[in-house]
Protein backbone atom coordinates (compact mmCIF):
# COMPACT_ATOMS: atom_id res chain seq x y z
CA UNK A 1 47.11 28.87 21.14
CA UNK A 2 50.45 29.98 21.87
CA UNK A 3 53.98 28.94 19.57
CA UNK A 4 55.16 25.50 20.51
CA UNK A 5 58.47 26.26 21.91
CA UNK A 6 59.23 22.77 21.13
CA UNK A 7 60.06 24.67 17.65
CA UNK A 8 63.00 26.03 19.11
CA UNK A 9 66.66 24.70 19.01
CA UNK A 10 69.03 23.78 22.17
CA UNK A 11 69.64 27.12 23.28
CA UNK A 12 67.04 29.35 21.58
CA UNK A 13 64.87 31.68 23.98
CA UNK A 14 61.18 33.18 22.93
CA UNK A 15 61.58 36.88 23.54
CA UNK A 16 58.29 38.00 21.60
CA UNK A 17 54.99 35.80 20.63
CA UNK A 18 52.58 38.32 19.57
CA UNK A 19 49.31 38.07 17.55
CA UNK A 20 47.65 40.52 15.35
CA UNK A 21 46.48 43.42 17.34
CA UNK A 22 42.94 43.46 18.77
CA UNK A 23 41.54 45.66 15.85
CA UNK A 24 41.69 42.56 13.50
CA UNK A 25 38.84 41.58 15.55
CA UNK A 26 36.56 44.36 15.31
CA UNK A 27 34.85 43.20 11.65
CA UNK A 28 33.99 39.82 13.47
CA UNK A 29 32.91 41.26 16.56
CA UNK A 30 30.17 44.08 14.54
CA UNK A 31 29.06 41.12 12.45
CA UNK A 32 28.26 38.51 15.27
CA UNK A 33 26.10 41.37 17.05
CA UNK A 34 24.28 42.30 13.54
CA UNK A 35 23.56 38.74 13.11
CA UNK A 36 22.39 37.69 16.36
CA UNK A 37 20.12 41.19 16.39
CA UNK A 38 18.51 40.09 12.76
CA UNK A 39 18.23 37.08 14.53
CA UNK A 40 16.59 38.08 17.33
CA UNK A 41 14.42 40.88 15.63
CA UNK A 42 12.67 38.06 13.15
CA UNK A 43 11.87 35.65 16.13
CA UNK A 44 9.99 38.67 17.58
CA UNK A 45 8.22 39.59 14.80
CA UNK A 46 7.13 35.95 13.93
CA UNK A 47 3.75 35.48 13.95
CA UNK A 48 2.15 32.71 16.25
CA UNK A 49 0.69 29.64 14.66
CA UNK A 50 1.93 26.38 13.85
CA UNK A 51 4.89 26.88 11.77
CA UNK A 52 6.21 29.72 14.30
CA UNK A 53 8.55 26.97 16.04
CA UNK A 54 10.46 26.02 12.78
CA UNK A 55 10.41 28.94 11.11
CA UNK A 56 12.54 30.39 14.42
CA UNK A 57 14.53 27.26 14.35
CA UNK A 58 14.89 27.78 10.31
CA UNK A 59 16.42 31.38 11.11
CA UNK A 60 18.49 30.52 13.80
CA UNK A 61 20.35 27.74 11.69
CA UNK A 62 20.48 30.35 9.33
CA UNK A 63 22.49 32.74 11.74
CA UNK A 64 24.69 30.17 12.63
CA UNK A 65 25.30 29.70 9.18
CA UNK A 66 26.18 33.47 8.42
CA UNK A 67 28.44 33.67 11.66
CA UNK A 68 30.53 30.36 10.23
CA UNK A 69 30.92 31.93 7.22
CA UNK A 70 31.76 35.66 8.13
CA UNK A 71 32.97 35.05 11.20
CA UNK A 72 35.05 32.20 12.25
CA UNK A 73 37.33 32.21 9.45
CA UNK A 74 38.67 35.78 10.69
CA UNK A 75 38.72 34.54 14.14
CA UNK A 76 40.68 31.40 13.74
CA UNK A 77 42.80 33.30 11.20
CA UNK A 78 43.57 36.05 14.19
CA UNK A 79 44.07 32.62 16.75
CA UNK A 80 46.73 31.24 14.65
CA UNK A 81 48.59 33.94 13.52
CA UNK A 82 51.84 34.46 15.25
CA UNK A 83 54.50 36.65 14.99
CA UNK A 84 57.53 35.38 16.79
CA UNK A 85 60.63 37.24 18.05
CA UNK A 86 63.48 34.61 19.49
CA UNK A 87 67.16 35.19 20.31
CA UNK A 88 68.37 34.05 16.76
CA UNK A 89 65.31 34.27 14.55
CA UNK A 90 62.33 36.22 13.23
CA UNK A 91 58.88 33.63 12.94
CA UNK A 92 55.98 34.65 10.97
CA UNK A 93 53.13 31.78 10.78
CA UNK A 94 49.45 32.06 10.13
CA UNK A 95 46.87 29.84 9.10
CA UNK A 96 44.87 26.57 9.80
CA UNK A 97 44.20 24.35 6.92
CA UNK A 98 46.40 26.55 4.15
CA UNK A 99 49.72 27.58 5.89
CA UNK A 100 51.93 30.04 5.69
CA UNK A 101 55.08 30.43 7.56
CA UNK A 102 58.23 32.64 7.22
CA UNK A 103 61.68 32.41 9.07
CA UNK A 104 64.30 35.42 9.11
CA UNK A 105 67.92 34.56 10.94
CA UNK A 106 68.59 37.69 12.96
CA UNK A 107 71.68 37.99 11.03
CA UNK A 108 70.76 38.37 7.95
CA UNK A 109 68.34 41.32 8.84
CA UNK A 110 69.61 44.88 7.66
CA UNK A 111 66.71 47.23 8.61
CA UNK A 112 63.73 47.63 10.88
CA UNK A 113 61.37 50.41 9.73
CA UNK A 114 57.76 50.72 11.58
CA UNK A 115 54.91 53.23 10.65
CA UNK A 116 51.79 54.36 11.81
CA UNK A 117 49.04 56.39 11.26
CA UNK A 118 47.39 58.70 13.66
CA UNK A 119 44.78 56.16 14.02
CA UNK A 120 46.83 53.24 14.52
CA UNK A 121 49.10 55.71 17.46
CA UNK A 122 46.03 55.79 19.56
CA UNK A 123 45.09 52.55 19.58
CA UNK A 124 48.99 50.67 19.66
CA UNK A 125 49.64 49.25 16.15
CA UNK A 126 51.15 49.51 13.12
CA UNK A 127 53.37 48.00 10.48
CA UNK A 128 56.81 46.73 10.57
CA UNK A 129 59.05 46.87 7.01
CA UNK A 130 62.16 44.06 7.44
CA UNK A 131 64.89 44.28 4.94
CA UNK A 132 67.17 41.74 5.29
CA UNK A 133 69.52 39.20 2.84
CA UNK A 134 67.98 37.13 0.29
CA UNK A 135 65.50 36.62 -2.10
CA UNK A 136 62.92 38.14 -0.77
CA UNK A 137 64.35 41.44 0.13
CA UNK A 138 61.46 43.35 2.18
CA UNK A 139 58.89 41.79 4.52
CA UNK A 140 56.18 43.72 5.64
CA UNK A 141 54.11 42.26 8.65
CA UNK A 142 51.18 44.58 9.20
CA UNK A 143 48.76 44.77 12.66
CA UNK A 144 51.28 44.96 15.23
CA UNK A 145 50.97 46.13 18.75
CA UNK A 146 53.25 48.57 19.65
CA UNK A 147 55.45 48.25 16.97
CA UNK A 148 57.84 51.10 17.99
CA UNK A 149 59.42 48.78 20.92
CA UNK A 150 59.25 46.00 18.92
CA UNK A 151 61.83 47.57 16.69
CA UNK A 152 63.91 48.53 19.23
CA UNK A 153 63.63 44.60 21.21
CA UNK A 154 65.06 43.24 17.14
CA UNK A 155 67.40 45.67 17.14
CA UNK A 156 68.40 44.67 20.81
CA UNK A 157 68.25 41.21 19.88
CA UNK A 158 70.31 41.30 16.95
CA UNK A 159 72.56 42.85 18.71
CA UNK A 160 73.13 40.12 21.52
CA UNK A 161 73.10 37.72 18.39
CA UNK A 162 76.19 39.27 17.42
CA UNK A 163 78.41 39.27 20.37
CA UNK A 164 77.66 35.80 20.96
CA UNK A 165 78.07 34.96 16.95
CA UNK A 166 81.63 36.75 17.68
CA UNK A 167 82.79 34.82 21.08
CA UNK A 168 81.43 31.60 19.75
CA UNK A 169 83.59 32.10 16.36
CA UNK A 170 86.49 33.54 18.61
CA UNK A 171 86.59 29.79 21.08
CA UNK A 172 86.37 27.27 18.07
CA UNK A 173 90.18 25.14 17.60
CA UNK A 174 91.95 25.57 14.36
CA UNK A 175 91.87 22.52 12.47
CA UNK A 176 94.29 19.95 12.36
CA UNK A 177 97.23 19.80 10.10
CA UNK A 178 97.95 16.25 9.05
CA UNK A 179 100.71 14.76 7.00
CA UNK A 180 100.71 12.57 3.71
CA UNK A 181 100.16 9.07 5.94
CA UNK A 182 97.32 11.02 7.15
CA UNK A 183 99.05 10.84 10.72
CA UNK A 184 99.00 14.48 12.75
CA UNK A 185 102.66 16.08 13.38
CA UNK A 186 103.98 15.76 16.73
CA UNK A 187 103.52 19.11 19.02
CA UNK A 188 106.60 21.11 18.83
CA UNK A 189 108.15 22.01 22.21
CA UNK A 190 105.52 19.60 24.18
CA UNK A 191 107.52 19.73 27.18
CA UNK A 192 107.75 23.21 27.68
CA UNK A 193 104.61 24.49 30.22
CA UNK A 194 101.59 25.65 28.22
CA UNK A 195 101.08 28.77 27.47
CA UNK A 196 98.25 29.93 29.79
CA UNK A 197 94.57 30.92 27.65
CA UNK A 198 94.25 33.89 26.39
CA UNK A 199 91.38 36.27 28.17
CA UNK A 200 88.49 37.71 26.08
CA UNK A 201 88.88 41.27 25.65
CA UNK A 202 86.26 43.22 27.27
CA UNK A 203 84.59 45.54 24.96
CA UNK A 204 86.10 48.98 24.78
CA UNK A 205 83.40 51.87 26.32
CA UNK A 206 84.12 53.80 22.57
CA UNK A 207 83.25 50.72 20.58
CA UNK A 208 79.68 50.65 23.40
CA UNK A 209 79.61 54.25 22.14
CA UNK A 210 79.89 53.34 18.24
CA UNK A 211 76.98 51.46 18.67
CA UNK A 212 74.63 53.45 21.03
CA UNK A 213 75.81 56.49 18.25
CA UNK A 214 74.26 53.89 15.54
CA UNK A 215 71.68 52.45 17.03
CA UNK A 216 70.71 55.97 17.61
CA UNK A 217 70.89 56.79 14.13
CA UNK A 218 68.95 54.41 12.80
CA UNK A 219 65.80 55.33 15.12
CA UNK A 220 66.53 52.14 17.59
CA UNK A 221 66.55 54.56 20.46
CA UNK A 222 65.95 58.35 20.99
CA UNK A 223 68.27 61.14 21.41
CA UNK A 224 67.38 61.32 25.25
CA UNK A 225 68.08 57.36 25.64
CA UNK A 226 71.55 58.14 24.08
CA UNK A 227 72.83 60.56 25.93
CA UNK A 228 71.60 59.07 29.32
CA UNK A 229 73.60 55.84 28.19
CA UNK A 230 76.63 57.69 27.26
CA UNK A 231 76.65 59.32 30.27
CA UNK A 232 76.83 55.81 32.01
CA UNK A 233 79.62 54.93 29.77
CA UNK A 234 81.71 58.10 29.99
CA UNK A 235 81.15 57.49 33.81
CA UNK A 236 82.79 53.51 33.61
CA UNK A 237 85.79 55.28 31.71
């Protein structure tokens, strides 16, 4: 069951939809094939005679039964669990019947800290720590596959948020001045030609640099990613 992107706003794109990672599912998995061998081992052993037929039928219920109650529960749990990278926001949802769901604007993150243990290396998870504005302070979303680039794809992310936070803020109108019969002053100097729009400035290659330097520092991308990227910049100079 995937996110419904009918969640998103206007302009919003889904950049991540990722569920738990695989080893969630190993409990379930070991249980359904203990259950279905008990079940299997007591219809061999049954002994023949009349009540053979609903005693195997009694057992089998039975291991349905188990597998409901062991199993599905983690499965559907695993099914609806999503954690959801977009181009303004963080989504964590999980659940069925009792719901849980957390939203975290990309702007109001501070930090993006992942760990893993040797284990977790070989196999492609881990935990991610989010520290961001507001009540809740840290958010820890554990199970993640490959949580090292999906660090680096918030930290991208957030960084795109930015720039077009910035140009968005940088195109709105000043408001309008009115005067005490609520009328709005004449333009001064209307017949005079307008003054051509002013150009967005570019970003300067040292502020690019001030930001590979700090993404860089805080562990968004290695030291060999930064100096091939600096060497691209230093080469548009």
């Amino acid at each position: 069951m995937a996110f419904p992107e009918r969640l998103l706003s206007e302009d919003e794109e889904l950049i991540y939809d990722l569920r738990p990672h695989w080893l969630t599912l190993v409990v379930p998995v070991l249980l359904t094939v203990l259950v279905v061998l008990a079940v299997g081992a007591a219809w061999v052993v049954m002994p023949a005679g009349d009540l053979q037929q609903p005693a195997r039928m009694a057992v089998g219920v039975l291991g349905v039964a188990v597998l409901l109650a062991t199993v599905a529960g983690r499965v559907l749990r695993w099914a609806t669990t999503h954690f959801v990278l977009t181009t303004e926001r963080l989504i964590f949802r999980s659940g069925v019947v009792a719901k849980f769901g957390r939203e975290i604007p990309l702007e109001r993150i501070n930090d993006v800290t992942f760990s893993q243990s040797l284990f977790e290396r070989l196999i492609g998870a881990g935990d991610l720590l989010l520290e961001s504005a507001g009540e809740h302070g840290q958010s820890r979303f554990s199970n993640i596959r490959d949580p090292e680039a999906v660090q680096l794809e918030i930290y991208r992310q957030m960084e795109a948020n930015d720039r077009r936070r910035a140009g968005y803020a940088g195109t709105q109108p000043h408001p309008a001045v009115y005067d005490h019969a609520g009328q709005a002053p004449p333009t001064p100097h209307a017949d005079r030609t307008p003054t051509p729009p002013t150009r967005t400035p570019t970003p300067a290659p040292l502020d690019d640099l001030e930001r590979l330097a700090d993404l860089r520092d805080r562990g968004a991308v290695t030291e060999e990613e930064f100096q091939r990227m600096k060497r691209d910049l230093l080469d548009r100079m």
